[in-house]
C-alpha atoms as a PDB file:
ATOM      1  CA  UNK A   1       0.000   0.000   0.000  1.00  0.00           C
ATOM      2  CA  UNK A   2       1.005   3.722  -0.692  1.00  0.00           C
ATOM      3  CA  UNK A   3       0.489   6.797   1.140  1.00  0.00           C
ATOM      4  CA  UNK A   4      -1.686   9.452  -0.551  1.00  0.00           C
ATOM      5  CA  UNK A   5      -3.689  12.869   0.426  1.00  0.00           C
ATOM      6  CA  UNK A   6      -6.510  13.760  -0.138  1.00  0.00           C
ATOM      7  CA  UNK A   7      -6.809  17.855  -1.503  1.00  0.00           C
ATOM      8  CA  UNK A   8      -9.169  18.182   1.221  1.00  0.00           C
ATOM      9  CA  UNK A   9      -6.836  17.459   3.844  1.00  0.00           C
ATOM     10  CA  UNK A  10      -5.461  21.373   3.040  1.00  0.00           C
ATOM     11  CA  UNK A  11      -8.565  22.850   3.299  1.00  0.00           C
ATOM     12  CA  UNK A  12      -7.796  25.278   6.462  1.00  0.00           C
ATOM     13  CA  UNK A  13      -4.780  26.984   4.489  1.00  0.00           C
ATOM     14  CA  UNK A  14      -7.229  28.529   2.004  1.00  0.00           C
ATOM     15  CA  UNK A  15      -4.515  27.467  -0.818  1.00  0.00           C
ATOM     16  CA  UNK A  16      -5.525  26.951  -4.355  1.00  0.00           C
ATOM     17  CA  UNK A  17      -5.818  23.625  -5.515  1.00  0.00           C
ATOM     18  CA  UNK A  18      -2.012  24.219  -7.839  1.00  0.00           C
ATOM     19  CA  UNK A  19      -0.505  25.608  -4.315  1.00  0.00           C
ATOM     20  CA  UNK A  20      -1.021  22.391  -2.177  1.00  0.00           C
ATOM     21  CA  UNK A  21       0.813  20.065  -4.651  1.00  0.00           C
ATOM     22  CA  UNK A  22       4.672  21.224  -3.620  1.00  0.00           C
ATOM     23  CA  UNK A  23       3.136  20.946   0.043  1.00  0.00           C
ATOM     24  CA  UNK A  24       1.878  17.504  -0.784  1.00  0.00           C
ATOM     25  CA  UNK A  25       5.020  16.587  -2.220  1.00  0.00           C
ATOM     26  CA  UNK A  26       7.834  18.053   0.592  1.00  0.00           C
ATOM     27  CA  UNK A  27       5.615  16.195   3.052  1.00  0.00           C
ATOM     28  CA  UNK A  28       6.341  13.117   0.896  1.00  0.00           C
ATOM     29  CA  UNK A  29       2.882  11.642  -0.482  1.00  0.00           C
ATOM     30  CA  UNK A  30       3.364   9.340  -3.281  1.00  0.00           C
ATOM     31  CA  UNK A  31       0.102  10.858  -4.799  1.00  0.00           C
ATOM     32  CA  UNK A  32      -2.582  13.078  -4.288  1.00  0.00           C
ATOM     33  CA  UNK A  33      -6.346  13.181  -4.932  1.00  0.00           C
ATOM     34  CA  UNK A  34      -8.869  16.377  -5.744  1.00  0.00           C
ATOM     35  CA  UNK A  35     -12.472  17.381  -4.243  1.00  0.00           C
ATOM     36  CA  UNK A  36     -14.855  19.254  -7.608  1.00  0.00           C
ATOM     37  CA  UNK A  37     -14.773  22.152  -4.778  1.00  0.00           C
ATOM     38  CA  UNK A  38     -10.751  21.964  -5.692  1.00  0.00           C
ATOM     39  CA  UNK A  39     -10.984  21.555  -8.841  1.00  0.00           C
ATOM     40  CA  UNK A  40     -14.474  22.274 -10.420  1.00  0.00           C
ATOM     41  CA  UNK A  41     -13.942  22.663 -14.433  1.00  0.00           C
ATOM     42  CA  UNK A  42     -11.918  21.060 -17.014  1.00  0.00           C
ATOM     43  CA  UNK A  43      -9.282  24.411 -17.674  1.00  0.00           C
ATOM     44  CA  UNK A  44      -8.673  23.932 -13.296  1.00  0.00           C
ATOM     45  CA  UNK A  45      -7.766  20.026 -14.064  1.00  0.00           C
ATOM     46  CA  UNK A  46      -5.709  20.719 -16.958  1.00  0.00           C
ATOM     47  CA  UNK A  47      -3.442  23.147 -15.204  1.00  0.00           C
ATOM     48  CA  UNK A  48      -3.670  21.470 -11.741  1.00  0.00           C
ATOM     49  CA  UNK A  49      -2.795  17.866 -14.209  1.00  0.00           C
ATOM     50  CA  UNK A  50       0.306  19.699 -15.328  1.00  0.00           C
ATOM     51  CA  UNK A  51       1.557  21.044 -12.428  1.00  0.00           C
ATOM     52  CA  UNK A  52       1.127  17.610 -10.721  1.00  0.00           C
ATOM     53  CA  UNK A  53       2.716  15.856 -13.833  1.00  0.00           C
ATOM     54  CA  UNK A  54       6.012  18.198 -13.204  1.00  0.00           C
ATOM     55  CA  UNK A  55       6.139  17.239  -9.567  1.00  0.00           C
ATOM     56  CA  UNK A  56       5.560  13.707 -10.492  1.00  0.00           C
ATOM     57  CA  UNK A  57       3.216  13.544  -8.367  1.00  0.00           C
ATOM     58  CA  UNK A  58      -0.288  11.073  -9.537  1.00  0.00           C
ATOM     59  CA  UNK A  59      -3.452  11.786  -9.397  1.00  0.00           C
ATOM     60  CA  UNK A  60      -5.150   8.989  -8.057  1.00  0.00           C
ATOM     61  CA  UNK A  61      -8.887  10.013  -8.040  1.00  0.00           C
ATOM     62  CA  UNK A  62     -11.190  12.553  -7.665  1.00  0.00           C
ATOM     63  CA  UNK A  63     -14.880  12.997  -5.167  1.00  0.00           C
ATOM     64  CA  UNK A  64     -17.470  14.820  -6.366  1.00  0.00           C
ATOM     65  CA  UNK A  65     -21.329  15.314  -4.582  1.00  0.00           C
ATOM     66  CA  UNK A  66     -24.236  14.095  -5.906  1.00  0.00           C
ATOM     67  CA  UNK A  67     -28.037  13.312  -4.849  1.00  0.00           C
ATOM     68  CA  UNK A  68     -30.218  11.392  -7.482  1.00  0.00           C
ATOM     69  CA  UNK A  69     -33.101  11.367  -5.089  1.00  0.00           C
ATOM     70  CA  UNK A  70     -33.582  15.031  -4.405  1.00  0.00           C
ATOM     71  CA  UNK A  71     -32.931  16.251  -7.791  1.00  0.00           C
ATOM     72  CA  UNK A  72     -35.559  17.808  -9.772  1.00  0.00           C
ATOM     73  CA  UNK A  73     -34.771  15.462 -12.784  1.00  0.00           C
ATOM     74  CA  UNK A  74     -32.354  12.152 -12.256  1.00  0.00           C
ATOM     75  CA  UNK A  75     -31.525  11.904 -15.378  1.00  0.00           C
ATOM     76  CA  UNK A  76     -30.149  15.503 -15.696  1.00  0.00           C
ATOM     77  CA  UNK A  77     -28.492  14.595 -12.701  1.00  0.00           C
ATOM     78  CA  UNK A  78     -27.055  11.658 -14.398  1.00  0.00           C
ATOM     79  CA  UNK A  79     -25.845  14.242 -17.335  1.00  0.00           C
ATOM     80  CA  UNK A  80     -24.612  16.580 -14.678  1.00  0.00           C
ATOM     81  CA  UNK A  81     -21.982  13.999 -12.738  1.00  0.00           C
ATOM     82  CA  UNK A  82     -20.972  12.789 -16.176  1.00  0.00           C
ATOM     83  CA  UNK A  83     -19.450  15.861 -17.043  1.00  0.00           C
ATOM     84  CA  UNK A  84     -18.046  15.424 -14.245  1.00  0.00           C
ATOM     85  CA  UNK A  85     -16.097  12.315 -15.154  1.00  0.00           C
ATOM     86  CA  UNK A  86     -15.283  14.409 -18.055  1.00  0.00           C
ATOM     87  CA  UNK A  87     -13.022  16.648 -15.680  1.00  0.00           C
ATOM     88  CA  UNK A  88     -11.636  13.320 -13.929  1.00  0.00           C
ATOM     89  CA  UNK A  89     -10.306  12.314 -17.094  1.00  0.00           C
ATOM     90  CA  UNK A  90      -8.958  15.285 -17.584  1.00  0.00           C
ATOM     91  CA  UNK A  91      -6.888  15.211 -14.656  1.00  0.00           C
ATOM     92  CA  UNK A  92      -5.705  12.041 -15.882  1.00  0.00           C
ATOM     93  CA  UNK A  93      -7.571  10.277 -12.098  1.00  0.00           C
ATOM     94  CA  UNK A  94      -8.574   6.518 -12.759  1.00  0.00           C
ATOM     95  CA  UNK A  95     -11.144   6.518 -10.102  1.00  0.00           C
ATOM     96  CA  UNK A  96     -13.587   9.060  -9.416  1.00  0.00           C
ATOM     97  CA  UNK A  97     -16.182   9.153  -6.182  1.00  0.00           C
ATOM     98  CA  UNK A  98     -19.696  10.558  -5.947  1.00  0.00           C
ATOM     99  CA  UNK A  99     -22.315  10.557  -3.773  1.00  0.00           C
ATOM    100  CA  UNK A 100     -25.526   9.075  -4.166  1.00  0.00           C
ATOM    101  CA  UNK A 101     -28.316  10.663  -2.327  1.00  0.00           C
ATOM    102  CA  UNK A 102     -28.892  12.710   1.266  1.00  0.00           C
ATOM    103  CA  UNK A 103     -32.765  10.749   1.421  1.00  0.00           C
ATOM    104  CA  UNK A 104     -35.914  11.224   0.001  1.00  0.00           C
ATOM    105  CA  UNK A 105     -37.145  15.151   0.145  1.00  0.00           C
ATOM    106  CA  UNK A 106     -40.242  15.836   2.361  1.00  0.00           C
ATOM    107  CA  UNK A 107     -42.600  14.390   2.338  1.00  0.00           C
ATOM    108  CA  UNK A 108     -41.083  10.869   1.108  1.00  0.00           C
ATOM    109  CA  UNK A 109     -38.651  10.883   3.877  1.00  0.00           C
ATOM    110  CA  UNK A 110     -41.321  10.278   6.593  1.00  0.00           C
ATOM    111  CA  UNK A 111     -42.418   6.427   4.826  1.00  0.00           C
ATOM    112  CA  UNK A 112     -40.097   5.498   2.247  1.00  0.00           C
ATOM    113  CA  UNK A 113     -37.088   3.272   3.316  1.00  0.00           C
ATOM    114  CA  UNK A 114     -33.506   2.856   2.055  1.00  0.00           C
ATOM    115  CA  UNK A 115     -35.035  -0.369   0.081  1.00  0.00           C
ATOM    116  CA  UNK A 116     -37.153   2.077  -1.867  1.00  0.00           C
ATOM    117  CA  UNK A 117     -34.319   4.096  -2.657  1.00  0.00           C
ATOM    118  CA  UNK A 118     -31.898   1.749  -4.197  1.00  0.00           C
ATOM    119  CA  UNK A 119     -33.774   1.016  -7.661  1.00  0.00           C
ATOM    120  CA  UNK A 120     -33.779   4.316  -8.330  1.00  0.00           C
ATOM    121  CA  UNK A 121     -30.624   5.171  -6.902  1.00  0.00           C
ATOM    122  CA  UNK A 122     -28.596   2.247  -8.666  1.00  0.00           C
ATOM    123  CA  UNK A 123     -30.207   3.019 -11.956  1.00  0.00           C
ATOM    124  CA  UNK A 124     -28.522   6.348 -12.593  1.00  0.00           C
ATOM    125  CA  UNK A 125     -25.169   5.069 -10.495  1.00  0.00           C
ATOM    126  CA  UNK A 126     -24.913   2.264 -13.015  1.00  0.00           C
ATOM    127  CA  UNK A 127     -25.769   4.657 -15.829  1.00  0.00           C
ATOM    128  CA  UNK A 128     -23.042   6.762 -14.600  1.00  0.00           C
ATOM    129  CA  UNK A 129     -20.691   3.617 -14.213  1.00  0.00           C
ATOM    130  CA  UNK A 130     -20.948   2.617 -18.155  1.00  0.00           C
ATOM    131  CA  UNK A 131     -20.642   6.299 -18.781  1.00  0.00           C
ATOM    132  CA  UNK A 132     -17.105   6.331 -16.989  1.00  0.00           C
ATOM    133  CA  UNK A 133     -16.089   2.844 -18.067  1.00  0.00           C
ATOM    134  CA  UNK A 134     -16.065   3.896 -21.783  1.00  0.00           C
ATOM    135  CA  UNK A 135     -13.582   6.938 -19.991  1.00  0.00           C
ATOM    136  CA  UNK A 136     -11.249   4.597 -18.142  1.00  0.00           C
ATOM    137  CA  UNK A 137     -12.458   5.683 -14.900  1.00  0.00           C
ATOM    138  CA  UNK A 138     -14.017   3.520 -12.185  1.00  0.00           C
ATOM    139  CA  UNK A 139     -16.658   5.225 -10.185  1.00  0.00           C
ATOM    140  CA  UNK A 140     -17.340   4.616  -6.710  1.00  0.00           C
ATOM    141  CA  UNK A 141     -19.998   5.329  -3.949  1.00  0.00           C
ATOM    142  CA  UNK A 142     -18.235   5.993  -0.408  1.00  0.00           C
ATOM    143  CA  UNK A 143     -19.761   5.640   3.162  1.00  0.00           C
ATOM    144  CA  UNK A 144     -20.515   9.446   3.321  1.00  0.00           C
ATOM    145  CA  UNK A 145     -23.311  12.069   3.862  1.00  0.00           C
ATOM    146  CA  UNK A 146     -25.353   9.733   6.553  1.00  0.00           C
ATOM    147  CA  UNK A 147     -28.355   8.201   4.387  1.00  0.00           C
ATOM    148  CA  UNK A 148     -25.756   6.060   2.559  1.00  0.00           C
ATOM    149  CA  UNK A 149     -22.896   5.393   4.907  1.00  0.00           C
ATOM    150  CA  UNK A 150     -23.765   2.551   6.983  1.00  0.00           C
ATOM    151  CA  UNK A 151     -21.997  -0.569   5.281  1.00  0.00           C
ATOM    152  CA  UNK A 152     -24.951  -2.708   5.002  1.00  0.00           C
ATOM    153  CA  UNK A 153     -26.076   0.144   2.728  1.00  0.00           C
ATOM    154  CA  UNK A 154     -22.875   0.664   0.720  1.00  0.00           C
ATOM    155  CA  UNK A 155     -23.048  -3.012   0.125  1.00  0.00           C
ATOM    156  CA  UNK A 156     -26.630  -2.719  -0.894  1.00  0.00           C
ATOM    157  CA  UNK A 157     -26.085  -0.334  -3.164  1.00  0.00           C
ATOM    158  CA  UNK A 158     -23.060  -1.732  -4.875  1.00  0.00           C
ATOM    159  CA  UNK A 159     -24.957  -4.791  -5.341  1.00  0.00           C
ATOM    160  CA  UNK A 160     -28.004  -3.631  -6.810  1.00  0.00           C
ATOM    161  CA  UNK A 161     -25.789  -1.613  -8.873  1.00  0.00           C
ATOM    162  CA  UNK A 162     -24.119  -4.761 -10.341  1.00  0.00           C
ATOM    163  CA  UNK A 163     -21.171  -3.053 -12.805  1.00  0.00           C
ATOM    164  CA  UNK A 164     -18.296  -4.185 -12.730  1.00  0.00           C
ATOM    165  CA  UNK A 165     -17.168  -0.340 -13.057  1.00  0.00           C
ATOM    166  CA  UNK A 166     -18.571   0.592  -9.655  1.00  0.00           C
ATOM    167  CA  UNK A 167     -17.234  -0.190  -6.301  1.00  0.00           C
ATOM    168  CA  UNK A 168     -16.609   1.537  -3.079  1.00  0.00           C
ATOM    169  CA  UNK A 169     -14.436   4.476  -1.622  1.00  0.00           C
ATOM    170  CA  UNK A 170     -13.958   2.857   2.347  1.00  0.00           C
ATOM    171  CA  UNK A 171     -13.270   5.931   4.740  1.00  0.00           C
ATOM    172  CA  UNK A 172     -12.682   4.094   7.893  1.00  0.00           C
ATOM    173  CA  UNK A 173     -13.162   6.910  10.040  1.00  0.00           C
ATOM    174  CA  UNK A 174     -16.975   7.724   8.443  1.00  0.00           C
ATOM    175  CA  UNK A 175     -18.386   4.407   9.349  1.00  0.00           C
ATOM    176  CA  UNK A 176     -18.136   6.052  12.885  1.00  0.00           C
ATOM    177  CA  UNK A 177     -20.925   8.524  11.433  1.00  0.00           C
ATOM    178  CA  UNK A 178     -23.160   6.137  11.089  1.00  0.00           C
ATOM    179  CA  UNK A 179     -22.304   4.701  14.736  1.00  0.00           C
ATOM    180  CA  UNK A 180     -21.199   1.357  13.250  1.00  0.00           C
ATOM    181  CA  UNK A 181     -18.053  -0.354  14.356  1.00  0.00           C
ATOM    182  CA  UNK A 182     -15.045   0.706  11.517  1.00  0.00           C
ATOM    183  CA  UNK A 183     -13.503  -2.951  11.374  1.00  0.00           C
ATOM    184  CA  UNK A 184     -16.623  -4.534  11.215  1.00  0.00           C
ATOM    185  CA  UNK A 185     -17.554  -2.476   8.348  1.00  0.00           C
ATOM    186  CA  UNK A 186     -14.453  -2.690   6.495  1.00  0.00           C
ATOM    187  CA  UNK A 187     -14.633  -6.278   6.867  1.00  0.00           C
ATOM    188  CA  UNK A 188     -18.156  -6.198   5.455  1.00  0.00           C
ATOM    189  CA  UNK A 189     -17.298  -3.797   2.122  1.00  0.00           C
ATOM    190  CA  UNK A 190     -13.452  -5.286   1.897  1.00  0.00           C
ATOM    191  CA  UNK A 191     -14.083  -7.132  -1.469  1.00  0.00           C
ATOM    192  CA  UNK A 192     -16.081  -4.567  -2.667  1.00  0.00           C
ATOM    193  CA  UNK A 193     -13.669  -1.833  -1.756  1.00  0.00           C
ATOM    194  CA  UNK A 194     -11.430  -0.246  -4.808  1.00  0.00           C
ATOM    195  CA  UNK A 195     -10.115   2.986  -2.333  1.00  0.00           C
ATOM    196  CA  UNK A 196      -9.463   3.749   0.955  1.00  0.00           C
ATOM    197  CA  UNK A 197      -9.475   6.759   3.381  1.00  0.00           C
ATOM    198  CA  UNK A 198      -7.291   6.676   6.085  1.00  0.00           C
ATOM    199  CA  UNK A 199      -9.626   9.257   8.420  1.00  0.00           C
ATOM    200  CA  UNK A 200      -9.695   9.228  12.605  1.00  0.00           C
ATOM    201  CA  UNK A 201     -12.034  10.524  15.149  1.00  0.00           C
ATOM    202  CA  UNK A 202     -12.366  11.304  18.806  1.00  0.00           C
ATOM    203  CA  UNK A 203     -15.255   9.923  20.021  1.00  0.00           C
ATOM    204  CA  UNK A 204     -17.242  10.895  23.026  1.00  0.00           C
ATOM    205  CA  UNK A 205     -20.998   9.549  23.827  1.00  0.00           C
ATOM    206  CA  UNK A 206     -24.080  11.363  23.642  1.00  0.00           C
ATOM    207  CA  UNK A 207     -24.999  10.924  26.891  1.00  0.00           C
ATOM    208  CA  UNK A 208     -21.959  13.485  27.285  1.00  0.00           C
ATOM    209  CA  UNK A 209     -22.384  17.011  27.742  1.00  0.00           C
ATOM    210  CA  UNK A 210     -21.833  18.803  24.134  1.00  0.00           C
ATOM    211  CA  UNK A 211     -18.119  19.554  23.986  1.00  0.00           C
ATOM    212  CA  UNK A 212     -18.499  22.439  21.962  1.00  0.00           C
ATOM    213  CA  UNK A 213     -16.408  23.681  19.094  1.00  0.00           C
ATOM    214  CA  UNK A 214     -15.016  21.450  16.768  1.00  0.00           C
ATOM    215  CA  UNK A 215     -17.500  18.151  17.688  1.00  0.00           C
ATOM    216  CA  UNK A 216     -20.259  16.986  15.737  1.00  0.00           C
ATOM    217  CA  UNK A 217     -22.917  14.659  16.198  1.00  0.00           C
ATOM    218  CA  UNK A 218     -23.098  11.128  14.655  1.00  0.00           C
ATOM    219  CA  UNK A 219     -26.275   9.376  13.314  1.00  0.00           C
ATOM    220  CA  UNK A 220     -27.510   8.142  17.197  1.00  0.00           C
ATOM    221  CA  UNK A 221     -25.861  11.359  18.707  1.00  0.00           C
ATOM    222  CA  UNK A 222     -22.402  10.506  19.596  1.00  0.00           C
ATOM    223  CA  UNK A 223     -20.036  13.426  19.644  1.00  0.00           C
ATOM    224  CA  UNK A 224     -17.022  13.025  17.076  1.00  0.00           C
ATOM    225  CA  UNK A 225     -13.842  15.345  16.483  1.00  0.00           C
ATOM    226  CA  UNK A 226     -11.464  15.051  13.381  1.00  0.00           C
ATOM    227  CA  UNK A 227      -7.978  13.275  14.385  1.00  0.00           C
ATOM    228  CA  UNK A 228      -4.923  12.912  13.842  1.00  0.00           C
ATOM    229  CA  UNK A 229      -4.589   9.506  11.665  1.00  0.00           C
ATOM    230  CA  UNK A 230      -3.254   7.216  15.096  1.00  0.00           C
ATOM    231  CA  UNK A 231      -5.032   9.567  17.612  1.00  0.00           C
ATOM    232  CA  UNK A 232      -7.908   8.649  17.890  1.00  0.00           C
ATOM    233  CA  UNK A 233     -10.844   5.548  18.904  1.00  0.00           C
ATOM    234  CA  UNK A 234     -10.264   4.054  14.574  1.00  0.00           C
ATOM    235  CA  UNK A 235      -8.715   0.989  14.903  1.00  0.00           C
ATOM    236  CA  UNK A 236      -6.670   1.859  11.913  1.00  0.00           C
ATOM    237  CA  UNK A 237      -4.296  -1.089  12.033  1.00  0.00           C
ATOM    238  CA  UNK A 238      -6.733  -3.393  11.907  1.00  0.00           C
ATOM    239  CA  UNK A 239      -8.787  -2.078   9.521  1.00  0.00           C
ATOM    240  CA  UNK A 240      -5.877  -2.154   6.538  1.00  0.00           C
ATOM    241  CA  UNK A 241      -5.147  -5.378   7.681  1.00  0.00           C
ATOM    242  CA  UNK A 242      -8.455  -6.528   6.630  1.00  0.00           C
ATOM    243  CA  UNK A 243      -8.242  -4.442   3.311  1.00  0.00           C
ATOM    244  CA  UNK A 244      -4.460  -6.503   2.778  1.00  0.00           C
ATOM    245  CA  UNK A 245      -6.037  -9.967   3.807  1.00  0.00           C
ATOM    246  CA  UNK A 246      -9.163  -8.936   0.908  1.00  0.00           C
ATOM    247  CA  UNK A 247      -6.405  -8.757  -1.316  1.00  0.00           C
ATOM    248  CA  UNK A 248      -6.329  -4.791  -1.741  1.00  0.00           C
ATOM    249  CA  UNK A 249      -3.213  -3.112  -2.579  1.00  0.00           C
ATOM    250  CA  UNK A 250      -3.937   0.422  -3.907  1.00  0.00           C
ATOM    251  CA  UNK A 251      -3.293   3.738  -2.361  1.00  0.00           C
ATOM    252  CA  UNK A 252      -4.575   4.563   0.975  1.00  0.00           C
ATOM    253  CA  UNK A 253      -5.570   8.526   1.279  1.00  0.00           C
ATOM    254  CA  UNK A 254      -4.966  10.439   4.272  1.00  0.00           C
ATOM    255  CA  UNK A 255      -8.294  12.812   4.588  1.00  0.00           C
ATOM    256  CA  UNK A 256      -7.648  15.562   7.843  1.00  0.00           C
ATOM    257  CA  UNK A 257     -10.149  16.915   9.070  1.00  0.00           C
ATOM    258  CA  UNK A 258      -9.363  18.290  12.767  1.00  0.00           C
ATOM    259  CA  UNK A 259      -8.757  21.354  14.777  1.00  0.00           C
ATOM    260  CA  UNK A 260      -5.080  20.926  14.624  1.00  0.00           C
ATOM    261  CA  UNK A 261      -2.454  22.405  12.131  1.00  0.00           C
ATOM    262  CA  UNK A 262      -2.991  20.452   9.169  1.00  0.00           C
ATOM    263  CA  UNK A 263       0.287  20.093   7.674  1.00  0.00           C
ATOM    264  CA  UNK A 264       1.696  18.987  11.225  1.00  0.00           C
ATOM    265  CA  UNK A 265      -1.345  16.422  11.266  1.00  0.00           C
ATOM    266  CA  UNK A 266      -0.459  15.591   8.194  1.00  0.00           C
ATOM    267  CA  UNK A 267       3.107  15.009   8.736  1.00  0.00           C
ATOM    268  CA  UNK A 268       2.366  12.915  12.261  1.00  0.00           C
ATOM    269  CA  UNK A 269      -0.515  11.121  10.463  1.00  0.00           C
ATOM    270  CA  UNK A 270       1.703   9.827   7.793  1.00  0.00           C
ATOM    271  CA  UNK A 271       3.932   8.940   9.998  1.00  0.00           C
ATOM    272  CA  UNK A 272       1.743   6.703  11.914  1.00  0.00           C
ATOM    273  CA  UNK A 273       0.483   5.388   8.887  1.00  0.00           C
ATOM    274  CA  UNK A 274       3.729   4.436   7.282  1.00  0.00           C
ATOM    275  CA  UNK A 275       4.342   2.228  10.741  1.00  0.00           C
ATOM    276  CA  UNK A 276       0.939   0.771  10.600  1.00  0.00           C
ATOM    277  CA  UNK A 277       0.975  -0.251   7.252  1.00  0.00           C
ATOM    278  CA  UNK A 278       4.604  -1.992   7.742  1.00  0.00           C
END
C-alpha cells in the first residue's frame, strides 16, 4: 500500500488547488487526490494535471457530490456527474467518487425506506458507471453524507448496482458517522472496496455534555472530532489489515479533518500510517 492525500486534507490553508501540490510533495505523499470544490472545471484540471505531472506527483482520483433522489430530474443529474467524469479524465484520475443521495425530500422521507431508494438510486449510479467505463475511470460510492454510509447500505447499493465499473471508496473513520463499528464495516465492504481513506475521530458519547467547538454529532448522537490519523478511537491497524487480507493493494488517502495544524497532522498522520501499514 502507498500513502496518498486527499486535496481536502489542506482545506484550512485557504490554498488553491495548484498551491497544495509542492506541500503535498515536501511532506512526501506518493500521490494526491482532488475534491470538484478543488478543482471544479476542465481548464482547473488541466493546469492542476500539469503542475502535478512536473512534480511527479499522480493523481489517483477525484470525489465529487451528488443526490439522485432530491434532484428535480435524475436523469439531468445523471448528465450533470458525467461531465463530471469528463473533468476526472482530464486530470488524468482513474477513479472518481460521488455521492448518491442525502434521502428522500419531504414528504417521502417520513415512509419510504432505504429499500425504496436503491432502484432508483442504482439506476442512474450504473448509468453513470458505463458512462465512466467507456472513460477509463471507475466510479465509486463511499460511506458518506449519513443516508448512505452505513456498510450494510454501501453493500446494498453496490450490489443492486451490479457493474463491474462501480465499487466503493472505504473511509474508515466515516463508518463512525453512522455509529457502526469501523472494522466490522471494512470487513463487510473489503471485497467490494477499490479505495481507501485513512480518516480518525475522537469519540465521546451522547450521553456526554456537548463539547463544543469542533464536535459533531453522529447518526444516534455521539459526539465526534477530526484526528490525527493514530489519535484517535479508529482501529486503523486493523482495519488495513483486513483491506491486505481482501487482497487490496492500492493507495490509501490520508483525509484531515481536525482542529489541529494540518500540515503537522499531516506530517504525524503519515507517519503513523507508514508504521501501521509496515
Amino acid at each position: 500500500m502507498k500513502i496518498s492525500v486527499s486535496s481536502y486534507s489542506f482545506a484550512q490553508l485557504k490554498k488553491s488547488p495548484v498551491e497544495i501540490i509542492p506541500l503535498a510533495k515536501e511532506l512526501g505523499f506518493a500521490a494526491i487526490e482532488y475534491t470538484d470544490g478543488a478543482v471544479p472545471d476542465r481548464e482547473t484540471a488541466l493546469r492542476v494535471r500539469e503542475e502535478c505531472e512536473r512534480a511527479a506527483l499522480p493523481i489517483i482520483a477525484y470525489a465529487i457530490w451528488a443526490d439522485f433522489l432530491k434532484a428535480e430530474s435524475p436523469s439531468d443529474e445523471v448528465k450533470r456527474v458525467c461531465a463530471f467524469v469528463d473533468i476526472a479524465e482530464t486530470l488524468g484520475a482513474k477513479k472518481m467518487r460521488h455521492d448518491v443521495s442525502g434521502g428522500f425530500k419531504a414528504p417521502h422521507n417520513t415512509h419510504k425506506s432505504f429499500d425504496q431508494a436503491l432502484p432508483p438510486m442504482a439506476k442512474c449510479c450504473r448509468e453513470v458507471a458505463e458512462y465512466a467505463a467507456a472513460k477509463g475511470v471507475m466510479t465509486m460510492v463511499e460511506n458518506h453524507g449519513f443516508y448512505c454510509q452505513d456498510s450494510t447500505r454501501v453493500a446494498s447499493l453496490v450490489g443492486a448496482v451490479d457493474h463491474p465499473n462501480f465499487g466503493v471508496l472505504a473511509d474508515i473513520g466515516n463508518f463512525l458517522c453512522a455509529d457502526e463499528d469501523p472494522a466490522i464495516a471494512c470487513g463487510r465492504v473489503s471485497t467490494l472496496t477499490r479505495h481507501v481513506h485513512a480518516k480518525d475521530f475522537f469519540v465521546k458519547p451522547g450521553t456526554h455534555d456537548n463539547p463544543g467547538e469542533g464536535w459533531f454529532r453522529s447518526r444516534a448522537g455521539n459526539y465526534l472530532r477530526g484526528a490525527i490519523v493514530g489519535h484517535g478511537a479508529v482501529p486503523v491497524r486493523q482495519c488495513l489489515d483486513i483491506f491486505r487480507r481482501a487482497g487490496y493493494d492500492g493507495y490509501v488517502s490520508i483525509e484531515f479533518e481536525g482542529m489541529e495544524n494540518c500540515l503537522d497532522a499531516l506530517r504525524i498522520g503519515k507517519k503513523n500510517l507508514e508504521t501501521l501499514i509496515a
